[in-house]
Protein backbone atom coordinates (compact mmCIF):
# COMPACT_ATOMS: atom_id res chain seq x y z
CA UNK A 1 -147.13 25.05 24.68
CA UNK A 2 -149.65 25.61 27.91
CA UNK A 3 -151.52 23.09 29.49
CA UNK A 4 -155.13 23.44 27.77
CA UNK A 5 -153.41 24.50 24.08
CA UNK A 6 -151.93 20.93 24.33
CA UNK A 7 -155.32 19.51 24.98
CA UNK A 8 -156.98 21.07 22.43
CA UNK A 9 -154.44 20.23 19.96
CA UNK A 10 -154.21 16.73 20.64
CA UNK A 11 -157.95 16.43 20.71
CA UNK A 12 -158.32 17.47 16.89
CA UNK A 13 -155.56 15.64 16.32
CA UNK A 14 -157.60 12.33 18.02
CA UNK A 15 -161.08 13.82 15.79
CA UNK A 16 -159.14 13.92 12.52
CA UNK A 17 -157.57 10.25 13.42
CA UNK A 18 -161.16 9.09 14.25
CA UNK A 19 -162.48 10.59 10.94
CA UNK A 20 -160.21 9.53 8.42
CA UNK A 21 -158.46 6.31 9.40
CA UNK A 22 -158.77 3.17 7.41
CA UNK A 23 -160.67 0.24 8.25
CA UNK A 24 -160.12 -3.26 8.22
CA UNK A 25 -162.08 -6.01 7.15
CA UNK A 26 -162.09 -9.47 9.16
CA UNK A 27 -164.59 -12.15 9.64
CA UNK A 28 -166.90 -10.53 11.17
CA UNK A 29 -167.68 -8.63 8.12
CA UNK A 30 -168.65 -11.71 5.59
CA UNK A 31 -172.08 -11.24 4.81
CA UNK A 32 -174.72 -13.51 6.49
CA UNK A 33 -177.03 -16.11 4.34
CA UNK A 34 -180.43 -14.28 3.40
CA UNK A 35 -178.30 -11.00 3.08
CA UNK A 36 -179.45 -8.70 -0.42
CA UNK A 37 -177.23 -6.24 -1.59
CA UNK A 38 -178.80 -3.90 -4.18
CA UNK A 39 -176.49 -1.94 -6.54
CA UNK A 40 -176.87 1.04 -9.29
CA UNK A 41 -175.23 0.12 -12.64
CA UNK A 42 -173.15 2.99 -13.61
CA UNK A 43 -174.37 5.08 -16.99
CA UNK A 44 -171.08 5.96 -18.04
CA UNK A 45 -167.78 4.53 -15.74
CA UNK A 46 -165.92 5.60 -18.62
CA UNK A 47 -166.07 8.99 -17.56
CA UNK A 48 -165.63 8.67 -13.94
CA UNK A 49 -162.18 9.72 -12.72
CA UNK A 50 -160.87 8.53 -8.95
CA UNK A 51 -157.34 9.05 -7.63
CA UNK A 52 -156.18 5.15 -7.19
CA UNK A 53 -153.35 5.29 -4.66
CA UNK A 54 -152.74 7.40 -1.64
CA UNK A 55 -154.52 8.62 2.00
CA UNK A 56 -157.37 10.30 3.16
CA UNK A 57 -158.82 10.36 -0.68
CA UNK A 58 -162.51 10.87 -1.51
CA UNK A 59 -164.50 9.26 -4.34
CA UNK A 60 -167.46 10.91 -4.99
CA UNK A 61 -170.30 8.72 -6.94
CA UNK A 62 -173.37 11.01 -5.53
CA UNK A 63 -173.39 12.74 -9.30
CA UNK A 64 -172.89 9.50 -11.27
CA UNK A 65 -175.78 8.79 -13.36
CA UNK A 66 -177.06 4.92 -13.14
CA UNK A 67 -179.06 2.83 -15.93
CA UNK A 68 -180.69 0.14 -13.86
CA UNK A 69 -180.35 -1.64 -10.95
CA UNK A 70 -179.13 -5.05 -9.98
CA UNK A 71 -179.16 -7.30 -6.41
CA UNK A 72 -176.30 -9.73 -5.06
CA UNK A 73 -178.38 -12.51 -2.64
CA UNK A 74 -175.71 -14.49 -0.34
CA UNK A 75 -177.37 -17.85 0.87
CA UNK A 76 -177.44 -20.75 2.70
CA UNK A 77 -175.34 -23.28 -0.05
CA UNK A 78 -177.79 -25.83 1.59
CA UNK A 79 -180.88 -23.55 -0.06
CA UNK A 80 -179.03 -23.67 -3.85
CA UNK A 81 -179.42 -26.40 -6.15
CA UNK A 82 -175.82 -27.50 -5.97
CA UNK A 83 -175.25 -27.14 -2.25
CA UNK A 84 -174.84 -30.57 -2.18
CA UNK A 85 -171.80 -30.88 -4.74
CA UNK A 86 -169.53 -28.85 -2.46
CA UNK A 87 -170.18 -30.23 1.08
CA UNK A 88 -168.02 -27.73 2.98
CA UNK A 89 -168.88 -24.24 2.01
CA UNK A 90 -170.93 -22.26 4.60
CA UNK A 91 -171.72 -19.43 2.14
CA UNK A 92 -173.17 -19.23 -1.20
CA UNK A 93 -173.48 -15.95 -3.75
CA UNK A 94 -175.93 -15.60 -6.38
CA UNK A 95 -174.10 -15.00 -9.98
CA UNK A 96 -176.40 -13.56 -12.68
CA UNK A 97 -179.72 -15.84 -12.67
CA UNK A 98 -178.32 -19.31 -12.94
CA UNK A 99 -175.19 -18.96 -11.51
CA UNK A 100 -173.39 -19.56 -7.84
CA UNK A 101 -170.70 -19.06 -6.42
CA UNK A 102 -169.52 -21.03 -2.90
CA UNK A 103 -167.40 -20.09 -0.27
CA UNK A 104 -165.42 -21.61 2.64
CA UNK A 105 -163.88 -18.82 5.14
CA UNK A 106 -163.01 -18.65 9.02
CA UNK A 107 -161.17 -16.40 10.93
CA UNK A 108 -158.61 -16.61 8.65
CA UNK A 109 -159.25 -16.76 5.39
CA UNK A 110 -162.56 -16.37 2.92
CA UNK A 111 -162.15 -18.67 0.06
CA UNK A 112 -163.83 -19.83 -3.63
CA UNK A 113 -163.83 -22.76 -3.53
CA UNK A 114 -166.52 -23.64 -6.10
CA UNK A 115 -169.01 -22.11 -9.33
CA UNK A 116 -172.07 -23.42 -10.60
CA UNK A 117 -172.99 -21.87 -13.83
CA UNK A 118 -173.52 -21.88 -17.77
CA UNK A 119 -170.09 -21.42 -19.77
CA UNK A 120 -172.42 -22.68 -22.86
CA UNK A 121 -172.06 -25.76 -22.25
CA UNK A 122 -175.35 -26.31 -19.63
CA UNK A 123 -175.06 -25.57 -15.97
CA UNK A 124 -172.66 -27.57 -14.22
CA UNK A 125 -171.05 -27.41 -10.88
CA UNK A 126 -167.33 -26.86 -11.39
CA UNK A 127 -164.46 -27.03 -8.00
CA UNK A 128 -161.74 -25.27 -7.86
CA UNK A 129 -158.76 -26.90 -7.01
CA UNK A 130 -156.47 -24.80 -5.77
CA UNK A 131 -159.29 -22.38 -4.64
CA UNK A 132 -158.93 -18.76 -5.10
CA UNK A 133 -157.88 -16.51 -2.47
CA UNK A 134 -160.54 -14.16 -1.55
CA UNK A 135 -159.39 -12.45 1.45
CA UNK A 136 -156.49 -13.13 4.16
CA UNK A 137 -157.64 -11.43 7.29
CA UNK A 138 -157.58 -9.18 8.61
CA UNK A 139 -157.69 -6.97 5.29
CA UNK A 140 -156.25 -3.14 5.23
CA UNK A 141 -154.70 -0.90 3.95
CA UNK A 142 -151.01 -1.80 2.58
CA UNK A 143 -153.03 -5.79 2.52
CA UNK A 144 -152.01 -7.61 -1.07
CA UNK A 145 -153.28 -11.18 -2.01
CA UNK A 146 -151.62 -12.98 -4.68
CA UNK A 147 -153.80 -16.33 -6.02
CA UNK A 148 -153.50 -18.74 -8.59
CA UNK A 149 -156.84 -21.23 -9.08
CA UNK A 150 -158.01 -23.59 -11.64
CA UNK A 151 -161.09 -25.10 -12.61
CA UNK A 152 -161.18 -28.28 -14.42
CA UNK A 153 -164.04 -29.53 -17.14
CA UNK A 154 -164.35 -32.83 -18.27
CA UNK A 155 -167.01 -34.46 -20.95
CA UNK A 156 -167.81 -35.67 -24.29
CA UNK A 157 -166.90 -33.96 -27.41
CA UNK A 158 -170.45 -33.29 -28.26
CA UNK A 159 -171.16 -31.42 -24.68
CA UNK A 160 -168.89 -28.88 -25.83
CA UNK A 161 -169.37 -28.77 -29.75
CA UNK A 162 -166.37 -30.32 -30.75
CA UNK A 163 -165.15 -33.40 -32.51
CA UNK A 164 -163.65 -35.08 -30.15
CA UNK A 165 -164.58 -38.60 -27.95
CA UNK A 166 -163.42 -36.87 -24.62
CA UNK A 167 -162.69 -32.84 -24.16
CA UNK A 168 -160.69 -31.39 -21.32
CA UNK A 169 -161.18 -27.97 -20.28
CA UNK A 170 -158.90 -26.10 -18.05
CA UNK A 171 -159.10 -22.43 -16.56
CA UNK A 172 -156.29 -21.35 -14.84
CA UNK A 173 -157.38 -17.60 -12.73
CA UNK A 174 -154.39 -15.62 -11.25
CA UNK A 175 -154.94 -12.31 -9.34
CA UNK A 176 -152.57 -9.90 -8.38
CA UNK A 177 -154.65 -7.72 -5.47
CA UNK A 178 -153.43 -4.45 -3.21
CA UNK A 179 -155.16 -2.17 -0.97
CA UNK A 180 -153.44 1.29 -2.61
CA UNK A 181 -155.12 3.65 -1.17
CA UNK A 182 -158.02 4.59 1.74
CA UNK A 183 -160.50 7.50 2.08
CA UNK A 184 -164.09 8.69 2.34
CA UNK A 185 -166.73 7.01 -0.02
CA UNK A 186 -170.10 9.10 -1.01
CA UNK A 187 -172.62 7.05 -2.72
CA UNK A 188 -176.03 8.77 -3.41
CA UNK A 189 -177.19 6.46 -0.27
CA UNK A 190 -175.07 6.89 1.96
CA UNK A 191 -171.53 7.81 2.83
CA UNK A 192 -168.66 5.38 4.09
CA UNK A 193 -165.56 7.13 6.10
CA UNK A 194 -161.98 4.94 6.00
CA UNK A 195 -163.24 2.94 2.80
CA UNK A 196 -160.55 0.82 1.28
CA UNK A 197 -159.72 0.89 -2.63
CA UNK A 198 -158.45 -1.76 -3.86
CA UNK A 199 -156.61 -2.39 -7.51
CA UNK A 200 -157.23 -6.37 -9.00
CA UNK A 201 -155.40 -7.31 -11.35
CA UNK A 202 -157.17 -10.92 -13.14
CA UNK A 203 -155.72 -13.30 -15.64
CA UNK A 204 -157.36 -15.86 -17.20
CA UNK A 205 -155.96 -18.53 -19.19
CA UNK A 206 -158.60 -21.45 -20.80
CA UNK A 207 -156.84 -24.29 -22.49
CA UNK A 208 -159.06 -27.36 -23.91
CA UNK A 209 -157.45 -30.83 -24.70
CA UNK A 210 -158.84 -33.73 -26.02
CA UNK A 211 -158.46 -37.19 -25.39
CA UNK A 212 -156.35 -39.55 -28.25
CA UNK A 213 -155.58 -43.33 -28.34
CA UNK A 214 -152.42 -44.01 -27.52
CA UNK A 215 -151.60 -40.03 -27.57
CA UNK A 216 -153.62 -39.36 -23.92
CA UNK A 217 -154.43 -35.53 -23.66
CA UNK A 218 -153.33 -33.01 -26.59
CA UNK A 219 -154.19 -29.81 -26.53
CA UNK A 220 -156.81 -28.64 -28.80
CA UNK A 221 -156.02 -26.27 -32.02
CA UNK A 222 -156.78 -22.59 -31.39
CA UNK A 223 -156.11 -23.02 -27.39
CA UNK A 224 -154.98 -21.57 -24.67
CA UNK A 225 -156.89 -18.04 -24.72
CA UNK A 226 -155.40 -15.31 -22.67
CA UNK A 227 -157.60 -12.20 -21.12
CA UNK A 228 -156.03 -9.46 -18.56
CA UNK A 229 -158.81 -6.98 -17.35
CA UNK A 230 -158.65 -4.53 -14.18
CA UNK A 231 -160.63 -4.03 -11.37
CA UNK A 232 -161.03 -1.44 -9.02
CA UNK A 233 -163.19 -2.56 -5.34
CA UNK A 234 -164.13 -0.29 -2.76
CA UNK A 235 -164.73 -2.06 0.40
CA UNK A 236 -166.58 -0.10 3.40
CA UNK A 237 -166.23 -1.34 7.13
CA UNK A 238 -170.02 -3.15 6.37
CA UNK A 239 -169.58 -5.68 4.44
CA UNK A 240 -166.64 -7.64 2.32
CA UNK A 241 -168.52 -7.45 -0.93
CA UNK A 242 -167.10 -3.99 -2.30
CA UNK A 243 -169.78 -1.33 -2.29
CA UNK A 244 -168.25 0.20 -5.26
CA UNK A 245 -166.62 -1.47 -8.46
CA UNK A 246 -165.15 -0.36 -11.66
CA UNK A 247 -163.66 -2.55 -13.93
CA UNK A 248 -161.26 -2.15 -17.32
CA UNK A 249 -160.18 -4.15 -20.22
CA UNK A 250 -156.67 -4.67 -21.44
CA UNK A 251 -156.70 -1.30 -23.58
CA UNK A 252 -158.06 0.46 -20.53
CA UNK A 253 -161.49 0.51 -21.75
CA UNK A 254 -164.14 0.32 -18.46
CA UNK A 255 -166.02 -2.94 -18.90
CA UNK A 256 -168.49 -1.63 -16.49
CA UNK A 257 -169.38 -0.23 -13.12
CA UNK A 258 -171.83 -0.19 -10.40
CA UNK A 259 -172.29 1.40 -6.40
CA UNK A 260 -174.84 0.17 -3.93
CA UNK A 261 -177.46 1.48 -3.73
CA UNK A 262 -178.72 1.36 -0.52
CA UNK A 263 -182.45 0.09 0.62
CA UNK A 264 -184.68 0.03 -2.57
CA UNK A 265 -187.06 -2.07 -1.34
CA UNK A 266 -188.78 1.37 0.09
CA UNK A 267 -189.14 2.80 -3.25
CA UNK A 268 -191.91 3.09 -5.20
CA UNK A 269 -190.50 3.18 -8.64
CA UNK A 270 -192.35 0.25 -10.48
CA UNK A 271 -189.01 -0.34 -12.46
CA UNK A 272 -187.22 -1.31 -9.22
CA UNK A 273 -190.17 -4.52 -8.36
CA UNK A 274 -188.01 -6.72 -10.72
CA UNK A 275 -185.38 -6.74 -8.26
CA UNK A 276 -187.39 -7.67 -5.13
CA UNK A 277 -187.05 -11.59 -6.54
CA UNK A 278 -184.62 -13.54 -7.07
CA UNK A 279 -185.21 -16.55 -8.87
CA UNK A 280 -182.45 -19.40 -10.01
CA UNK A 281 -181.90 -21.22 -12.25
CA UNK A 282 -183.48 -19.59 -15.19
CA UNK A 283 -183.95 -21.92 -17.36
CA UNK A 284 -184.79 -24.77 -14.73
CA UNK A 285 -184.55 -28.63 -15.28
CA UNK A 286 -185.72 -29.68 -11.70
CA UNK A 287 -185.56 -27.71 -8.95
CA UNK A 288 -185.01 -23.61 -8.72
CA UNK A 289 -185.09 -21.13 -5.75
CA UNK A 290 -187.48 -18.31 -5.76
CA UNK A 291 -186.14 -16.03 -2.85
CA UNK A 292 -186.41 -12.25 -1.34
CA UNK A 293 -185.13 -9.60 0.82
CA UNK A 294 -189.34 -9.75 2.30
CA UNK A 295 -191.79 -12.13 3.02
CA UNK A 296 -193.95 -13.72 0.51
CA UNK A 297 -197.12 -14.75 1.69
CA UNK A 298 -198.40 -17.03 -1.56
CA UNK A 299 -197.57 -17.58 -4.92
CA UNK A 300 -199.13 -18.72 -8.09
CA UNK A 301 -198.00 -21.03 -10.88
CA UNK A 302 -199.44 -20.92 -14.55
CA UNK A 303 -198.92 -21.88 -18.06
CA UNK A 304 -198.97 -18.63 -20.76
CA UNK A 305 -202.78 -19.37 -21.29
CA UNK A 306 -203.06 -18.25 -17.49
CA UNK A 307 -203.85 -22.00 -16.38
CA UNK A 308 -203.39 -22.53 -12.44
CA UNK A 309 -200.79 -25.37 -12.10
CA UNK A 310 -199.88 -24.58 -8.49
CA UNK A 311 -200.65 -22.53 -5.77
CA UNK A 312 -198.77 -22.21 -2.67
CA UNK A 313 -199.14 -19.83 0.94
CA UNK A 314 -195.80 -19.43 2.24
CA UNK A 315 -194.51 -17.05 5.39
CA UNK A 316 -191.06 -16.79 4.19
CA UNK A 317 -188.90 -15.21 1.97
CA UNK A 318 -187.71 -18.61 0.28
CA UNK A 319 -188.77 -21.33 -1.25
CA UNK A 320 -187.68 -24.03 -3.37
CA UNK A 321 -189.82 -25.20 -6.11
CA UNK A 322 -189.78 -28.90 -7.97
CA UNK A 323 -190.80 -28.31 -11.33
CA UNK A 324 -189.72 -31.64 -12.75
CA UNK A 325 -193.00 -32.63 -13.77
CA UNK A 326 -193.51 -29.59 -15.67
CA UNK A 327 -193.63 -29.77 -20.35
CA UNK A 328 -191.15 -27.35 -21.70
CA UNK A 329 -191.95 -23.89 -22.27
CA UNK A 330 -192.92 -20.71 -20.43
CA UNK A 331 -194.32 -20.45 -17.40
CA UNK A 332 -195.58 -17.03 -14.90
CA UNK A 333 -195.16 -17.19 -11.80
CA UNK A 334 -197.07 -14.75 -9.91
CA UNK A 335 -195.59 -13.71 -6.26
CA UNK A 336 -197.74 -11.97 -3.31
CA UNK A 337 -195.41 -10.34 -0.41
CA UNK A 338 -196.59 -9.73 2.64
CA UNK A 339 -197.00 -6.25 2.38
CA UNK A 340 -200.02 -6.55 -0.34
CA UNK A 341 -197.51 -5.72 -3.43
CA UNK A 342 -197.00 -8.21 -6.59
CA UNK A 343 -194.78 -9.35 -8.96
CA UNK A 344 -194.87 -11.76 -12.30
CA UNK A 345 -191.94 -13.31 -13.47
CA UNK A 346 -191.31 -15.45 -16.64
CA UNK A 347 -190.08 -18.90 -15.99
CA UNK A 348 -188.54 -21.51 -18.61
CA UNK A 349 -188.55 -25.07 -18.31
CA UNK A 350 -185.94 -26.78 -20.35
């Protein structure tokens, strides 16, 4: 082979390399408090076929109809409601609208090491001891993560309708993770070269026990319950939340799917506005966050008869709002941003 042939091979050669390799995900990549991530819910997953294991794949989502949109909102855990019961995360996620995850990670490892939510039972904040595993870094391809956590409940018999003095509840979560294949990711956005797919496989086991003289802990008639279900994360070299997700039941039935969705907050579409706030928790008992991707510049407070209770300027895209004082029963709040737009929300005080 001559001189410049050489050259010119091993430069395509270095172009396909730089095209198609995989990435990997470290640190660097955990997204920062205040960060809004807005996704497209998938119209039909079911009939969205991806090859799940190999090299230099491509997953194609820029035909896949959506039904709605939805936002993820990482925070400060100091800015959440239950910051305080898990002193030493340094990241917090939103889950659904009165629900939160929180987070410990370094350079080494991100982990969960805590959820505040409704199970039915009332929002409480729950630890998880162990924690699960949410990445070792760095994370590539060929990367697997095996975790076991468990989350522990305890309270009366009446907190969790049933006829017992004291009630135990236990939720054991084991994944099974692997990074089976890499490729090129095109999202009606956007596209992502070297994205990472990876396969989750989660079991969850929930056992209750209650609490008899002289007997200690039994376990509970009817307990433990088993579910298996299957999901499928594609993670781009932005950001460690996946920027595509598919999941599946047992019987291989999708349970749902979404792809972000890029910058909405440009778009004009009235149905989108709901997604500019984020407000948590809904129902609120004393405090809740109202928060955005933009500045708000004032909002409004009022009872359904369109009474002014409060009124507020702000220059920020956060606030937290003591509603203690406040009967129970619906409430509107109405937002400005800075950019002259508005938004009403519907508020419920337990």
């Amino acid at each position: 082979m001559n001189t410049k042939l050489f050259f010119v091979v091993l430069s395509s050669l270095f172009l396909c390399f730089k095209t198609f390799s995989q990435i990997t995900l470290t640190s660097a990549q955990m997204p920062l408090p205040g960060t809004v991530l807005y996704t497209a819910n998938m119209a039909h997953p079911d009939s969205f076929q991806f090859q799940r294991q190999g090299e230099g794949l491509i997953w194609d989502f820029t035909q896949t109809l959506s039904s709605g949109y939805d936002s993820v909102i990482y925070l400060d855990p100091a800015a959440t409601p239950y910051g305080n019961n898990f002193p030493t995360a340094n990241l917090s996620v939103g889950m659904g609208s009165d629900g939160f995850g929180y987070i410990f990670f370094n350079d080494s490892y991100s982990h969960l090491i805590g959820i505040a939510g409704d199970a039915g039972y009332g929002v409480m904040p729950v630890p998880l001891n162990p924690p699960l595993v949410l990445f070792n870094f760095p994370y590539t391809y060929g990367s697997s993560i095996n975790s076991t956590a468990k989350a522990v409940i305890k309270g009366t018999g009446s907190q969790f309708g049933m006829p017992f003095d004291s009630v135990k509840l236990v939720s054991t979560i084991i994944t099974q993770r692997a990074v089976n294949a890499w490729g090129t990711l095109m999202l009606p956005c956007c596209t992502y070269e070297g994205t990472l797919l990876e396969k989750s496989v989660n079991q969850r086991i929930d056992s209750a026990f209650a609490k008899v003289i002289f007997l200690g802990w039994i376990p509970i008639p009817g307990f433990p319950m088993t579910s298996v279900d299957t999901t499928y994360n594609w993670f781009s070299a932005e950001s460690t939340h996946p920027y595509a997700t598919i999941g599946y039941d047992v019987s291989g039935a999708s349970t749902g799917g979404s792809f972000y969705a890029g910058d909405i907050t440009s778009v004009s579409d009235s149905q989108l506005l709901n997604h500019y706030v984020n407000f948590y928790p809904n129902p609120v008992k004393d405090k809740a966050v109202l928060s955005s991707p933009q500045p708000i510049s004032s909002l409004e407070l009022t009872d359904m008869q369109g009474r002014l209770i409060q009124q507020l300027q702000l220059k920020k895209a956060s606030v937290t709002l003591n509603l203690w004082n406040l009967k129970p029963g619906f409430y509107m709040i109405k937002i400005k941003f800075a950019d002259g737009k508005t938004q009403s929300l519907k508020v419920l005080k337990d």
